[in-house]
Protein backbone atom coordinates (compact mmCIF):
# COMPACT_ATOMS: atom_id res chain seq x y z
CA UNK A 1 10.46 -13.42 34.46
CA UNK A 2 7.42 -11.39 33.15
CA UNK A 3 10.05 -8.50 32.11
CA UNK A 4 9.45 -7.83 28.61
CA UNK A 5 12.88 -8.22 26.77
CA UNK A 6 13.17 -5.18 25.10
CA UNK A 7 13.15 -4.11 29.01
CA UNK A 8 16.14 -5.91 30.67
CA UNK A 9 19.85 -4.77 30.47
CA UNK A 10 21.60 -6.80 27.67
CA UNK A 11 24.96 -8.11 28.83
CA UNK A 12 27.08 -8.78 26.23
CA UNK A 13 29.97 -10.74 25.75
CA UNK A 14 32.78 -9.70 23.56
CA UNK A 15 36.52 -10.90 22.91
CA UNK A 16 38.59 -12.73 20.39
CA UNK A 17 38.57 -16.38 19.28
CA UNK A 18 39.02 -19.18 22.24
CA UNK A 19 39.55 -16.55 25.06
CA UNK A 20 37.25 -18.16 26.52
CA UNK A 21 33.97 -16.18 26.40
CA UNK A 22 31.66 -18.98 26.36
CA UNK A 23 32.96 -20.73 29.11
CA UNK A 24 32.91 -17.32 31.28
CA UNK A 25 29.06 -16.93 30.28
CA UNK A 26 28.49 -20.35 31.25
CA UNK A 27 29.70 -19.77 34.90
CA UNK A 28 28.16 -16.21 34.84
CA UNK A 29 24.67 -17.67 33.75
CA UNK A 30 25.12 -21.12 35.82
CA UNK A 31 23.54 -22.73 32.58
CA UNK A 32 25.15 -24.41 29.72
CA UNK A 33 24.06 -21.76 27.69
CA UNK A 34 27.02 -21.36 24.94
CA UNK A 35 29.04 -24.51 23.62
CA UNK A 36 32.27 -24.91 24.74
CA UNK A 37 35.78 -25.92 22.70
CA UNK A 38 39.05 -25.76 22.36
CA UNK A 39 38.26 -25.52 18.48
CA UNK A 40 38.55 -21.85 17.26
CA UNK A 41 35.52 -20.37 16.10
CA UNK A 42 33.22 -22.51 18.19
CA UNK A 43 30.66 -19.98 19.05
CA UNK A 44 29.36 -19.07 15.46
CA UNK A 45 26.05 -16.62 15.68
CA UNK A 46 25.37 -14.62 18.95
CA UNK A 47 23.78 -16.72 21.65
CA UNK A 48 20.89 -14.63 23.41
CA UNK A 49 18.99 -15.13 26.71
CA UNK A 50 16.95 -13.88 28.70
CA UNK A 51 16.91 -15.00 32.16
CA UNK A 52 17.08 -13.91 36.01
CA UNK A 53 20.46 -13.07 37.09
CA UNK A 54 21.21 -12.53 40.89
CA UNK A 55 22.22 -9.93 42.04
CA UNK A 56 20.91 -8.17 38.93
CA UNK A 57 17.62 -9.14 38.71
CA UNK A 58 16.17 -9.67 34.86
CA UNK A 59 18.72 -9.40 32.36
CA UNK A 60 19.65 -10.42 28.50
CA UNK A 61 23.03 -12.35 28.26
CA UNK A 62 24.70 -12.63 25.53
CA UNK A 63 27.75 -14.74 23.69
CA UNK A 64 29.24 -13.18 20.82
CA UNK A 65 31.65 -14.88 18.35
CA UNK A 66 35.29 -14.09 18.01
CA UNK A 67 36.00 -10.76 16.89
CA UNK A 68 38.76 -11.77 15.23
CA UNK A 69 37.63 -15.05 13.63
CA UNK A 70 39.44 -15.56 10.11
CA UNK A 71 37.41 -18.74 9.64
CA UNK A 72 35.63 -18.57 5.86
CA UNK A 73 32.44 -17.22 7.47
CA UNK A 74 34.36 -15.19 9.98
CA UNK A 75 34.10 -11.66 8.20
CA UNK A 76 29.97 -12.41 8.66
CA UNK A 77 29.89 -13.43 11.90
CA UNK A 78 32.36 -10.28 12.91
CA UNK A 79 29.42 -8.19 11.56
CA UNK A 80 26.71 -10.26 13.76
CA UNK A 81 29.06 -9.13 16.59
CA UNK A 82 29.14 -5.19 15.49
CA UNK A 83 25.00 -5.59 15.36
CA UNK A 84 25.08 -6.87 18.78
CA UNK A 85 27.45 -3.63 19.71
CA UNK A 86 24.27 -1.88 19.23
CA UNK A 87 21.93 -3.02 21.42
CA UNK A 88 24.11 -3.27 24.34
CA UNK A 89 23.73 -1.96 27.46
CA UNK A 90 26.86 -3.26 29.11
CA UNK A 91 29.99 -4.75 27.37
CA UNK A 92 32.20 -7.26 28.86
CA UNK A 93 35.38 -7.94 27.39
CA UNK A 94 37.50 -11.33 27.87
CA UNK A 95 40.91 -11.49 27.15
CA UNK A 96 43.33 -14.41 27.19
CA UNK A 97 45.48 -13.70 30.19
CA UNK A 98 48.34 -15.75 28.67
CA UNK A 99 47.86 -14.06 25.24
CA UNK A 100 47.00 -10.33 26.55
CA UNK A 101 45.13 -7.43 24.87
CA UNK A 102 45.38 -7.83 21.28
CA UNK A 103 44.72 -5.40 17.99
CA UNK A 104 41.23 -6.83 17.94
CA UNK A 105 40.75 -6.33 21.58
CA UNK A 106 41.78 -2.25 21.35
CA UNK A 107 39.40 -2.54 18.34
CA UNK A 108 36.42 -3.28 20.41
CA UNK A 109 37.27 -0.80 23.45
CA UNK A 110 37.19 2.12 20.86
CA UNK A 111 34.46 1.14 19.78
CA UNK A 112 33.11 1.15 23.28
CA UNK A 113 33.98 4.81 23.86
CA UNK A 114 32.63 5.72 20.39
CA UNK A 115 29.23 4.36 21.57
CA UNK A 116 29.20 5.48 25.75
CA UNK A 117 28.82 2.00 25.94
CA UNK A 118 30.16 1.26 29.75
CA UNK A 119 32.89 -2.17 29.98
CA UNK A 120 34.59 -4.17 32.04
CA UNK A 121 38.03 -5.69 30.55
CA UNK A 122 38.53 -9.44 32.51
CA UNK A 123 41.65 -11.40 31.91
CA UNK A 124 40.30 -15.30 31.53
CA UNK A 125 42.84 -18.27 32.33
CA UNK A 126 44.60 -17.26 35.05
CA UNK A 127 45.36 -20.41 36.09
CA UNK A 128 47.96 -20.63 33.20
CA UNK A 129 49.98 -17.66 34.53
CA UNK A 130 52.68 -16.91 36.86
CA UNK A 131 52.67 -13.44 37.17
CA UNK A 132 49.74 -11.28 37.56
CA UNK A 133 48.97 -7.08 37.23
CA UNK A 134 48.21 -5.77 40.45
CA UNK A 135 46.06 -3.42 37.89
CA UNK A 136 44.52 -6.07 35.96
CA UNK A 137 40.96 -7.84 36.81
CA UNK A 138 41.70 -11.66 36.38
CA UNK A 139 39.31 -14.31 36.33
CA UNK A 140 39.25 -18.31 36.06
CA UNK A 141 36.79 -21.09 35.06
CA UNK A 142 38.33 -23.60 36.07
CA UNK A 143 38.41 -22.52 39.94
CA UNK A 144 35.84 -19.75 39.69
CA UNK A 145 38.57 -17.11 40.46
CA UNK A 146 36.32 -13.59 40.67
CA UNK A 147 33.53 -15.18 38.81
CA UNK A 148 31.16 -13.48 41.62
CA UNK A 149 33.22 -10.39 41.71
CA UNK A 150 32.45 -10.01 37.84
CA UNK A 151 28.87 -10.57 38.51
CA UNK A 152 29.27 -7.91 41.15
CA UNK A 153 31.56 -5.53 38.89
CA UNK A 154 28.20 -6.06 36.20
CA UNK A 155 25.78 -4.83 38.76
CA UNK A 156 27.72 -1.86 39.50
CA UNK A 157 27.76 -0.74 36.30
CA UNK A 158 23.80 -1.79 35.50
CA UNK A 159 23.25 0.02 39.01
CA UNK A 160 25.33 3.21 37.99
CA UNK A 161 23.74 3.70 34.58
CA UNK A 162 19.88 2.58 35.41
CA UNK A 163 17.76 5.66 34.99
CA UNK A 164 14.56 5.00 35.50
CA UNK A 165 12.30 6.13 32.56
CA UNK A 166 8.60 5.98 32.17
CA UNK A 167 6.41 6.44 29.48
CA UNK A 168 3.24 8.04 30.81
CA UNK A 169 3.69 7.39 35.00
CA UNK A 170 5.54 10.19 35.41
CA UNK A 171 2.93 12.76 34.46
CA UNK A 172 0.00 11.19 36.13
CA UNK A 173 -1.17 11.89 39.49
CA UNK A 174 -3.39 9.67 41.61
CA UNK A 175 -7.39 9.82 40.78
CA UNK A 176 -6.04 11.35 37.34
CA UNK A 177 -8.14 9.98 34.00
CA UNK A 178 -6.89 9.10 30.95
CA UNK A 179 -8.58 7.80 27.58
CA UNK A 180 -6.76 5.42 25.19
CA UNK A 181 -7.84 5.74 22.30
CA UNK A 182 -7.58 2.04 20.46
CA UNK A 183 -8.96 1.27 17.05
CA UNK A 184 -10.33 -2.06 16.49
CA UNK A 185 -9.22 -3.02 12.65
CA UNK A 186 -8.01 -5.18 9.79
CA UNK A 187 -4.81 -4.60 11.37
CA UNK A 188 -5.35 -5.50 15.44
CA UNK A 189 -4.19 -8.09 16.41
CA UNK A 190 -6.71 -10.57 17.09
CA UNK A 191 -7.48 -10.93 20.85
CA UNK A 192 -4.97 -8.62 22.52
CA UNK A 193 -3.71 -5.41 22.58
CA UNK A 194 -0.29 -4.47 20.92
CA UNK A 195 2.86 -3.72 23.07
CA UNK A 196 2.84 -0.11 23.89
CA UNK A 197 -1.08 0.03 24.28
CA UNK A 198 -0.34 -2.74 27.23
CA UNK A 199 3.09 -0.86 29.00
CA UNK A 200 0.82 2.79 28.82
CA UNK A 201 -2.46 1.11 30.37
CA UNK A 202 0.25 -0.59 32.87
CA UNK A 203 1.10 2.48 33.64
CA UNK A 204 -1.05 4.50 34.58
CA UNK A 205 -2.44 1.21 36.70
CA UNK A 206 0.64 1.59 38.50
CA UNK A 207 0.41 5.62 39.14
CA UNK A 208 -3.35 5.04 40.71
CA UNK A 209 -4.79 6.88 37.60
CA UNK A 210 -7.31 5.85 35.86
CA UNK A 211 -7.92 4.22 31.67
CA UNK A 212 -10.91 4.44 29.89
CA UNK A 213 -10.46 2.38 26.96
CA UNK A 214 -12.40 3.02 23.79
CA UNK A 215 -12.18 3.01 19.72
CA UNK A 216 -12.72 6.35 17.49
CA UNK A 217 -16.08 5.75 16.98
CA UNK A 218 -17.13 6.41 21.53
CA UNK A 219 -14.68 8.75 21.81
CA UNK A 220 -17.52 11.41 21.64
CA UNK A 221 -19.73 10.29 23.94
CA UNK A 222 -17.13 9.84 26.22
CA UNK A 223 -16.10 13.27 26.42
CA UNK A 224 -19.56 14.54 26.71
CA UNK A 225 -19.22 12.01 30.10
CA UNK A 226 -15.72 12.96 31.54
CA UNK A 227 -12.76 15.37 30.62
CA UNK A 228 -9.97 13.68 31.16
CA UNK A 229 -6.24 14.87 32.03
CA UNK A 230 -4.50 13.57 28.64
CA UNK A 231 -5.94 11.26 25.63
CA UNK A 232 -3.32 9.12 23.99
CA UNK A 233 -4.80 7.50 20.60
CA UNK A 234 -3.00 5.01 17.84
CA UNK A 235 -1.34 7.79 15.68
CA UNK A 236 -3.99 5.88 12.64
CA UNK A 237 -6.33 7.43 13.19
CA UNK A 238 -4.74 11.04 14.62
CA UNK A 239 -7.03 13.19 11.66
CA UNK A 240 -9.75 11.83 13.50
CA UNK A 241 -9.54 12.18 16.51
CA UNK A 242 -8.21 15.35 16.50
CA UNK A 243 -11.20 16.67 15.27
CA UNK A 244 -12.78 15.47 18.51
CA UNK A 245 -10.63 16.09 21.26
CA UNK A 246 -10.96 20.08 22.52
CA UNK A 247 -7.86 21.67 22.34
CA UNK A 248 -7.77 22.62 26.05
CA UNK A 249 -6.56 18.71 26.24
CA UNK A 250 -3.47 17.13 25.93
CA UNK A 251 -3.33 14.80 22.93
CA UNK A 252 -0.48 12.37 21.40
CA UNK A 253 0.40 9.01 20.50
CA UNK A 254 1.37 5.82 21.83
CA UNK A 255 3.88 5.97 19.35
CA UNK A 256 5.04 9.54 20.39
CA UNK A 257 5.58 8.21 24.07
CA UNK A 258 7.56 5.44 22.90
CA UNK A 259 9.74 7.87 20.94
CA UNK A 260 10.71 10.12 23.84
CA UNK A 261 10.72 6.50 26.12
CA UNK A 262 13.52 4.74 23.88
CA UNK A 263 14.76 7.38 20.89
CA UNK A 264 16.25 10.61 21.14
CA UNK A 265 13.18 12.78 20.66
CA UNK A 266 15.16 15.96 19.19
CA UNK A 267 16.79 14.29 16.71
CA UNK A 268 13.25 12.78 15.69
CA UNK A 269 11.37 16.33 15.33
CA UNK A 270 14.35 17.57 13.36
CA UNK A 271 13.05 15.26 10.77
CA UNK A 272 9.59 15.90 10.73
CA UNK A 273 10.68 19.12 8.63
CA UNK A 274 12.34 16.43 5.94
CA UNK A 275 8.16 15.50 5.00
CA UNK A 276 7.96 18.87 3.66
CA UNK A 277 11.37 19.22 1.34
CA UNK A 278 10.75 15.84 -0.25
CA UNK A 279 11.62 15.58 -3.65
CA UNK A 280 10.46 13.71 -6.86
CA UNK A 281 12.82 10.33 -6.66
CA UNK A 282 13.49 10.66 -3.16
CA UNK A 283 13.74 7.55 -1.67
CA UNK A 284 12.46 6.88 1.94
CA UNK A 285 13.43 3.97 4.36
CA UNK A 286 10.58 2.95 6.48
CA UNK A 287 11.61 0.55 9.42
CA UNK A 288 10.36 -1.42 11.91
CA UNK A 289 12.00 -2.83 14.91
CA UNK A 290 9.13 -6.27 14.91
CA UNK A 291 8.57 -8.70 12.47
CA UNK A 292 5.03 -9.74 12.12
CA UNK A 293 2.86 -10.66 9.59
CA UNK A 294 1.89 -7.98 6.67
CA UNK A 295 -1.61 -7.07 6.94
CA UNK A 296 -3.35 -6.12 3.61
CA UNK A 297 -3.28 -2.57 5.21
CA UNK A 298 -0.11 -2.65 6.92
CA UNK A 299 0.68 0.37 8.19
CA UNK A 300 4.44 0.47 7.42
CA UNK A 301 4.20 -1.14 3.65
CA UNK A 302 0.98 0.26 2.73
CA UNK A 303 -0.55 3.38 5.28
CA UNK A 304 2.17 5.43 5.18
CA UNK A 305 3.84 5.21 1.89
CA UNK A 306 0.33 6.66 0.78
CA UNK A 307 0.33 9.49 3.45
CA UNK A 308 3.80 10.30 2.50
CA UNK A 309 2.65 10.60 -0.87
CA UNK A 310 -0.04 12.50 -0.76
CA UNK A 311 1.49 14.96 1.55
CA UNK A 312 4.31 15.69 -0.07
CA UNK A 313 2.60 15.40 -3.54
CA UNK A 314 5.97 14.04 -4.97
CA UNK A 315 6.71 11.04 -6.57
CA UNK A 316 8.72 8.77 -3.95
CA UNK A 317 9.82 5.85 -3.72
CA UNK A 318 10.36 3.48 -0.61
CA UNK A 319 12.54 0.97 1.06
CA UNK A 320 11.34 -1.21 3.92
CA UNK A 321 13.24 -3.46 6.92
CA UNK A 322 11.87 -5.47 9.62
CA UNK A 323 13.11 -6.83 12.83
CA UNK A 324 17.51 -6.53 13.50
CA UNK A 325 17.70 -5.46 9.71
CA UNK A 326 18.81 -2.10 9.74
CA UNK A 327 21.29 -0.68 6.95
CA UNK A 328 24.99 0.38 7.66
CA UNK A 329 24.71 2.95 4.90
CA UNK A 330 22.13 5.41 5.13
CA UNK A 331 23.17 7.77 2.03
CA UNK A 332 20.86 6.47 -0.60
CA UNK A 333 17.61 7.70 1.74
CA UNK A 334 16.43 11.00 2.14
CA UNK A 335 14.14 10.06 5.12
CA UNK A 336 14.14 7.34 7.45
CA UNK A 337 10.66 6.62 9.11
CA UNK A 338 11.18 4.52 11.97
CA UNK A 339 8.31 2.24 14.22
CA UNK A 340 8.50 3.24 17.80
CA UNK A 341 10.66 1.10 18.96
CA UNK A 342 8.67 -1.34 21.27
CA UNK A 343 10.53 -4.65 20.43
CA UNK A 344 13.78 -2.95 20.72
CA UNK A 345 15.34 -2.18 23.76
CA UNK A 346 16.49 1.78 24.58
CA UNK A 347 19.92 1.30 23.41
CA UNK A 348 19.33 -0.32 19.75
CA UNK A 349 16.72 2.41 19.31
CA UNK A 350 19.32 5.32 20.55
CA UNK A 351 21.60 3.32 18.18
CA UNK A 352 19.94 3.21 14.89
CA UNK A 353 19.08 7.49 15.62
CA UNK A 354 22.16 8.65 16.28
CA UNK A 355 23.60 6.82 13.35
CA UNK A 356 21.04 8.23 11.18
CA UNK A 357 22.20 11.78 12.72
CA UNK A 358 25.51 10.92 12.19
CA UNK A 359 24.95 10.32 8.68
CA UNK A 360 22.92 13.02 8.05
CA UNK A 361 19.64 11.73 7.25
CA UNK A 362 17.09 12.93 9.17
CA UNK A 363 14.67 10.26 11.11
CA UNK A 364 11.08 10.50 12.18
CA UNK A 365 9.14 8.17 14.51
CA UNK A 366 5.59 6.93 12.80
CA UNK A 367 3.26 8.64 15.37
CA UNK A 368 5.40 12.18 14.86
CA UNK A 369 5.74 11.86 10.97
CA UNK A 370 1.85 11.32 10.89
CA UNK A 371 1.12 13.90 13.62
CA UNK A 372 3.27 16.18 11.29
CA UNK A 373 1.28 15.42 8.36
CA UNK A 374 -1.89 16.47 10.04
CA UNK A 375 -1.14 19.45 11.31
CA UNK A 376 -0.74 18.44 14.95
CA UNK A 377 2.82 17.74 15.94
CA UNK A 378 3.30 20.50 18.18
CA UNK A 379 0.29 20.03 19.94
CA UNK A 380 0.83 16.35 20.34
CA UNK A 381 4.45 17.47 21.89
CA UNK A 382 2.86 19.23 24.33
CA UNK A 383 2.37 16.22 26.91
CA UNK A 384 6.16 16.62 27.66
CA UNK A 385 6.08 19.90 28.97
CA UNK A 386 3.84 19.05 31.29
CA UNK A 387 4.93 18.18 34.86
């Protein structure tokens, strides 16, 4: 149950009004988890949990609302639904056997294809038919007709999709060294270390390598200690450290690793050109997948607005979104600058680039669009050639 969220499969449940989705999650998660009706429109917001689901191990379930609710809030809750779309990993759809696939229902399975997002189509209420499809996958509630089967069907797909992805195991070796570079400022949070400072370190734990932990200030003396096999710093304080590190090693970015763990890391360098060819009234999106507290120095609101700005010596201006909030329409922005990702799982990430792509503004990850800025990108991309 230690799986970080942004970690597990999300599960999601899709399907029209009273087809019984809830009820279906409810057997699937053994847990009252949704409320059940025979009122239309019951379930009104997505219902998310994360929990331990045999035989699939640590998972995100999910309830969705009818995607064809007509209710007076319906047209609002169908767009909760869409942003749940994009963070799924796999889609279940639940039809009312007695009503069959409706317009809503073909809806959601182009949708589906449009977004490789892999589904399984069950037929609830069987129970209140006489015939069945040889073809069709029914299941019941009321008698738990397939209910393991769909379980079963779920892991399949989880099992046939899982590739395993690390962020820095992969290129470590046993007895290998690596220094993390972690500033200690107005902006840390107080007593711990931020998310993908704690999955790198975890990392390279589990490859047998070794972490040497320090802030800008040692990194000096450390190197006139030990050479280590890569140094991965907060991208902050990239102009300094570069300045430090030889060039015979590796350096990048927590941030970087997270981009080429959860984003699509070619789209991302194809906007890293965009920082150059800025214009005076451009407007630039800068968004984070967390919501936490503004520091007086935030990064996002504050940091980078004034690196953009300086860099590209024109007069900007910028938007800024937190947490699930992500626009639809992308055409008033020029450039999107986008957190790495950490809070957001692979799919939501994958989700908000390729729809930047597809609407062709170009999107940057923080640690690349301030590697770019100092002169360093390439270098700092150089980690992922190495095997």
């Amino acid at each position: 149950m230690q799986t970080l969220k942004s970690q597990r499969p999300h599960i999601a449940f899709f399907g029209c009004t009273n087809a019984g989705k809830s009820s279906v999650v409810n057997k699937i998660t053994n847990q009252n988890l949704s409320l059940v009706s025979e009122i239309k429109g019951t379930t009104t917001d997505p219902v998310s949990k994360s929990m331990e689901l045999l035989p699939l191990g640590p998972v995100v379930v999910i309830d969705t609302a009818g995607f064809d609710d007509k209710s007076e809030l319906g047209e609002k809750r169908i767009e909760k639904t869409k942003e749940i779309i994009n963070k799924t990993d796999i889609a279940v759809l639940i039809i009312d056997a007695t009503v069959g696939i409706k317009e809503f229902d073909e809806d959601l399975i182009k949708i589906f294809k449009e977004k490789n997002i892999p589904y399984i189509i069950a037929f609830n209420k069987s129970d209140l038919i006489s015939k069945k499809d040889e073809n069709k996958f029914y299941i019941n509630t009321v008698n738990d007709e397939n209910i393991f089967e769909l379980k079963e069907k779920i892991a399949h797909l989880i099992n046939q999709n899982k590739k395993e992805k690390f962020i820095i195991k992969d290129k470590l070796n046993q007895g290998d060294v690596v220094i993390l570079v972690i500033p200690i400022d107005e902006s840390a949070p107080k007593g711990r270390l931020i998310l993908p400072q704690q999955n790198t370190l975890r990392e390279i734990l589990d490859a047998h390598a070794s972490a040497i932990c320090v802030q800008p200030s040692e990194l000096e003396n450390i190197l006139k200690i030990i050479t280590p096999k890569f140094i991965i710093t907060d991208s902050q304080v990239f102009n300094e450290v570069k300045k430090i590190v030889p060039e015979n090693i590796i350096l990048t970015s927590f941030s970087i690793l997270m981009a080429n763990f959860k984003g699509e890391l070619d789209i991302l360098i194809k906007g890293a050109k965009k920082l150059s060819e800025l214009k005076d009234g451009d407007k630039v999106l800068i968004s984070e997948g967390c919501t936490h507290h503004r520091q007086c120095n935030d990064i996002g609101t504050v940091k980078l607005p004034n690196w953009i700005k300086n860099y590209s010596q024109k007069d900007v201006t910028f938007a800024f979104t937190q947490g699930n909030e992500f626009p639809k329409d992308l055409s008033q922005y020029s450039l999107i600058v986008h957190c790495g990702g950490c809070m957001l799982n692979e799919a939501e990430m994958k989700s908000r680039t390729n729809e930047a792509n597809k609407q062709n503004v170009p999107i940057i990850n923080y640690g690349m669009a301030i590697a770019h800025m100092n002169g360093i990108l390439e270098r700092s991309m150089e980690i992922f050639k190495y095997e």
